[in-house]
Every structure is written in C-alpha cells, then in structure tokens.
Protein backbone atom coordinates (compact mmCIF):
# COMPACT_ATOMS: atom_id res chain seq x y z
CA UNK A 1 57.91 -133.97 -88.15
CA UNK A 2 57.98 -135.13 -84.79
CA UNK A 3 60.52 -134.22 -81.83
CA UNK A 4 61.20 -137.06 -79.95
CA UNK A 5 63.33 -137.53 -76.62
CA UNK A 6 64.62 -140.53 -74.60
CA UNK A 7 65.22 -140.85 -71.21
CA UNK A 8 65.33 -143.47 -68.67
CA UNK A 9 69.17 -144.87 -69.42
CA UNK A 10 71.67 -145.91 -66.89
CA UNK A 11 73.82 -148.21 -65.15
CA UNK A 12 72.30 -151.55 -64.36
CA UNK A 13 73.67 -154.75 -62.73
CA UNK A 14 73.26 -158.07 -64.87
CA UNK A 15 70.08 -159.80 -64.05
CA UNK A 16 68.35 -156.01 -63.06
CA UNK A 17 65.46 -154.05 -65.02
CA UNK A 18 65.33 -150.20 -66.61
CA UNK A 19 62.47 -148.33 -68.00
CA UNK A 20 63.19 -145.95 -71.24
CA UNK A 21 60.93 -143.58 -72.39
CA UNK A 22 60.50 -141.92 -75.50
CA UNK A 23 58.89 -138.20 -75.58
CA UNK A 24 57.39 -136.71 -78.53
CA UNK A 25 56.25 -133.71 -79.11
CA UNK A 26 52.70 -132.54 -81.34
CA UNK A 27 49.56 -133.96 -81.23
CA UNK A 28 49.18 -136.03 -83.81
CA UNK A 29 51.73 -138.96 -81.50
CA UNK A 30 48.76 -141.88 -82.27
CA UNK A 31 49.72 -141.10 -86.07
CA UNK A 32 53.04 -142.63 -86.29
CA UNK A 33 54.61 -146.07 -86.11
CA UNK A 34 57.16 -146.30 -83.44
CA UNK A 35 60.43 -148.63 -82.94
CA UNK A 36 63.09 -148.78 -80.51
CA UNK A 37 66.84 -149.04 -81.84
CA UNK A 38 70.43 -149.65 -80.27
CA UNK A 39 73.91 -148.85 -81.39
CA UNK A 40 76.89 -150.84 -78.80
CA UNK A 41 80.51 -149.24 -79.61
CA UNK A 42 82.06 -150.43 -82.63
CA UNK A 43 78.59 -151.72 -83.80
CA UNK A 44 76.02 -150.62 -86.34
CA UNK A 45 72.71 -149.62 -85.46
CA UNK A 46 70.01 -152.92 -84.97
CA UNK A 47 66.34 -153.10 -84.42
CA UNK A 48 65.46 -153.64 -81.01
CA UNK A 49 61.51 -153.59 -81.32
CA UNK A 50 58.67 -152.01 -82.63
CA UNK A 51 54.84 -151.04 -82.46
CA UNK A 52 51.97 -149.98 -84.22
CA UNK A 53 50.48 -146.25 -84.32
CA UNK A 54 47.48 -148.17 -82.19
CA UNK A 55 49.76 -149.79 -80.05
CA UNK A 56 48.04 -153.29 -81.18
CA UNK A 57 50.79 -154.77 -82.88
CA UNK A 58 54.47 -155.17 -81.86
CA UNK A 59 57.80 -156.84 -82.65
CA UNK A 60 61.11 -157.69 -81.39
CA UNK A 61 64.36 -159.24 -82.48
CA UNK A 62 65.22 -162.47 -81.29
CA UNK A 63 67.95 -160.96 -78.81
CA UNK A 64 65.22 -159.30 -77.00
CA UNK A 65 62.66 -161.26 -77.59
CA UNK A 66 60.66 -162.62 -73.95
CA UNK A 67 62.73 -159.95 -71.92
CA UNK A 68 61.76 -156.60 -73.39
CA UNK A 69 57.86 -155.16 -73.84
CA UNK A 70 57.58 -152.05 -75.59
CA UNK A 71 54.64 -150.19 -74.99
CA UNK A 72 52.79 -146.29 -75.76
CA UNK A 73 50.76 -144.74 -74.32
CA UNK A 74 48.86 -141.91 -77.15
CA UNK A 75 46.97 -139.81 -74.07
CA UNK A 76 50.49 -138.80 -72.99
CA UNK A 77 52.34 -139.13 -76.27
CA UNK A 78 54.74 -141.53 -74.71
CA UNK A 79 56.47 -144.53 -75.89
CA UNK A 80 58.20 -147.24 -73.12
CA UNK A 81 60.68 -149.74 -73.59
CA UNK A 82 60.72 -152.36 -70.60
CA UNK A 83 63.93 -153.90 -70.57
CA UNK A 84 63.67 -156.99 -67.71
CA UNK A 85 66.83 -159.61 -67.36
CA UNK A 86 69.44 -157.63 -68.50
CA UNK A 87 72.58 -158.96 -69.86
CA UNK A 88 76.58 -157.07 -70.45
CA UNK A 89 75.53 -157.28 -73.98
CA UNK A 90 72.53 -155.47 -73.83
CA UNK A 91 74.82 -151.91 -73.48
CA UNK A 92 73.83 -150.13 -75.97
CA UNK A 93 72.73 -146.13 -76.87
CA UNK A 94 69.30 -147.01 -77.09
CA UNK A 95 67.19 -144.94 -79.71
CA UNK A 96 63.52 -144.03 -80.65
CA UNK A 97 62.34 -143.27 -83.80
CA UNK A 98 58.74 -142.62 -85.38
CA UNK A 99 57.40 -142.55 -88.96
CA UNK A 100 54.17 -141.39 -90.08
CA UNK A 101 51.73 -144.04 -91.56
CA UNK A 102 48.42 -144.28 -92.55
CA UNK A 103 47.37 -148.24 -91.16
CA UNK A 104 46.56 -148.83 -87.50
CA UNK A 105 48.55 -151.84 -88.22
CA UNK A 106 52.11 -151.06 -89.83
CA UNK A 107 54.96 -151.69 -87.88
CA UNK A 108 58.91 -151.31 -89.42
CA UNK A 109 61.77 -152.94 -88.57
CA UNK A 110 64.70 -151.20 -90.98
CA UNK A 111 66.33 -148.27 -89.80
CA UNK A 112 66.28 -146.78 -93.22
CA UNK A 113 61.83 -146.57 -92.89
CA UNK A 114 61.91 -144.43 -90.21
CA UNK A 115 62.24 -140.53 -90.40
CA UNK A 116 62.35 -138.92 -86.97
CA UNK A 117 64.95 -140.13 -84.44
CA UNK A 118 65.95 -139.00 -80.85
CA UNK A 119 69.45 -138.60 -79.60
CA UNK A 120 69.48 -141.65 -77.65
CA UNK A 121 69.92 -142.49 -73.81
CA UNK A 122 72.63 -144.76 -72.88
CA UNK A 123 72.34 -148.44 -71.26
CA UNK A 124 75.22 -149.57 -69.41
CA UNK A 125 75.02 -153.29 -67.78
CA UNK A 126 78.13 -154.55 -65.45
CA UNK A 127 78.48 -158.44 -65.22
C-alpha cells in the first residue's frame, strides 16, 4: 500500500495554469501505475489522465486532452499534473491514485482498478 498526497490546488483565473502534485510514500513509487481523477459538485468521479509505472505511456480524456501533461518523476516519488488553459469547468477536487502492476506498460483508466487514493486538492477556476 502506498500513501499518497496532493497538493498544488487553488484558485485560478480562466485562461491561467496550476501545477498538482501527487506525493507517495515507500520506495517501491516506479512499481505502480498512476492516474489523475476529478470529482466537480454534484458530479461523479471521471478520469482525468493516466501513466505508466515507467512514465512511457500516458492517457487523457478528451476534455483534457492537448491542455493537461501528466508527468512522474520515480527519483523523487512524485507524480505532476500540468493543467495549462484552464476553463470554469475544469473545478474540480482533483485526485491521485496508484495501483500496483507488474508491466512497464499498463496504464488504467476506471476508477474501480485503482487501489490507493489521496484526499484530493481542490481546483477552483473563475470566468
């Protein structure tokens, strides 16, 4: 099991850029798959993106898709989310989550595959 902790949330004008991170603890971070979720009030959870225990392959929904990179970095156990062009509906409680896996080359999108989740750092973008 894996502790993991986001940070990096805030308030944002349309149009501006935030960095999340996602923390996790142990040494064994370049073992698990990693995505990025979001949960906007009155909403269920969606996929946001997603990357490979290598860091070689990644994924993103269409809503994201050409204005968010994620990224990790394994030497510091860290996983980014670069959120660039932000839009009112991008406010969200973004979350991290990691699963353990055996390829170099998995990646999951459903919420329901992954095991470990942070407690989420809030977005907020004003129009």
């Amino acid at each position: 099991q894996v502790l993991l902790v986001e940070s990096g949330g805030g308030l944002v004008q349309a149009g501006g850029s935030l960095r999340l991170s996602c923390a996790a603890s142990g040494r064994t971070f370049s073992s698990y798959a990693m995505g990025w979720f979001r949960q906007a009030p009155g909403k269920e959870r969606e996929f946001v993106a997603a990357i490979s225990r290598s860091g070689t392959n990644t994924y993103y929904s269409d809503s994201v898709k050409g204005r968010f990179t994620i990224s990790r970095d394994n030497g510091k156990n860290t996983m980014y989310l670069q959120m660039n062009s932000l839009k009112p509906e991008d406010t969200s409680v973004y979350y991290c989550a990691s699963r353990l896996v055996a390829s170099s080359w998995s990646m999951f999108l459903a919420e329901g595959e992954y095991r470990d989740w942070g407690h989420g750092t809030q977005v907020t973008v004003s129009s």
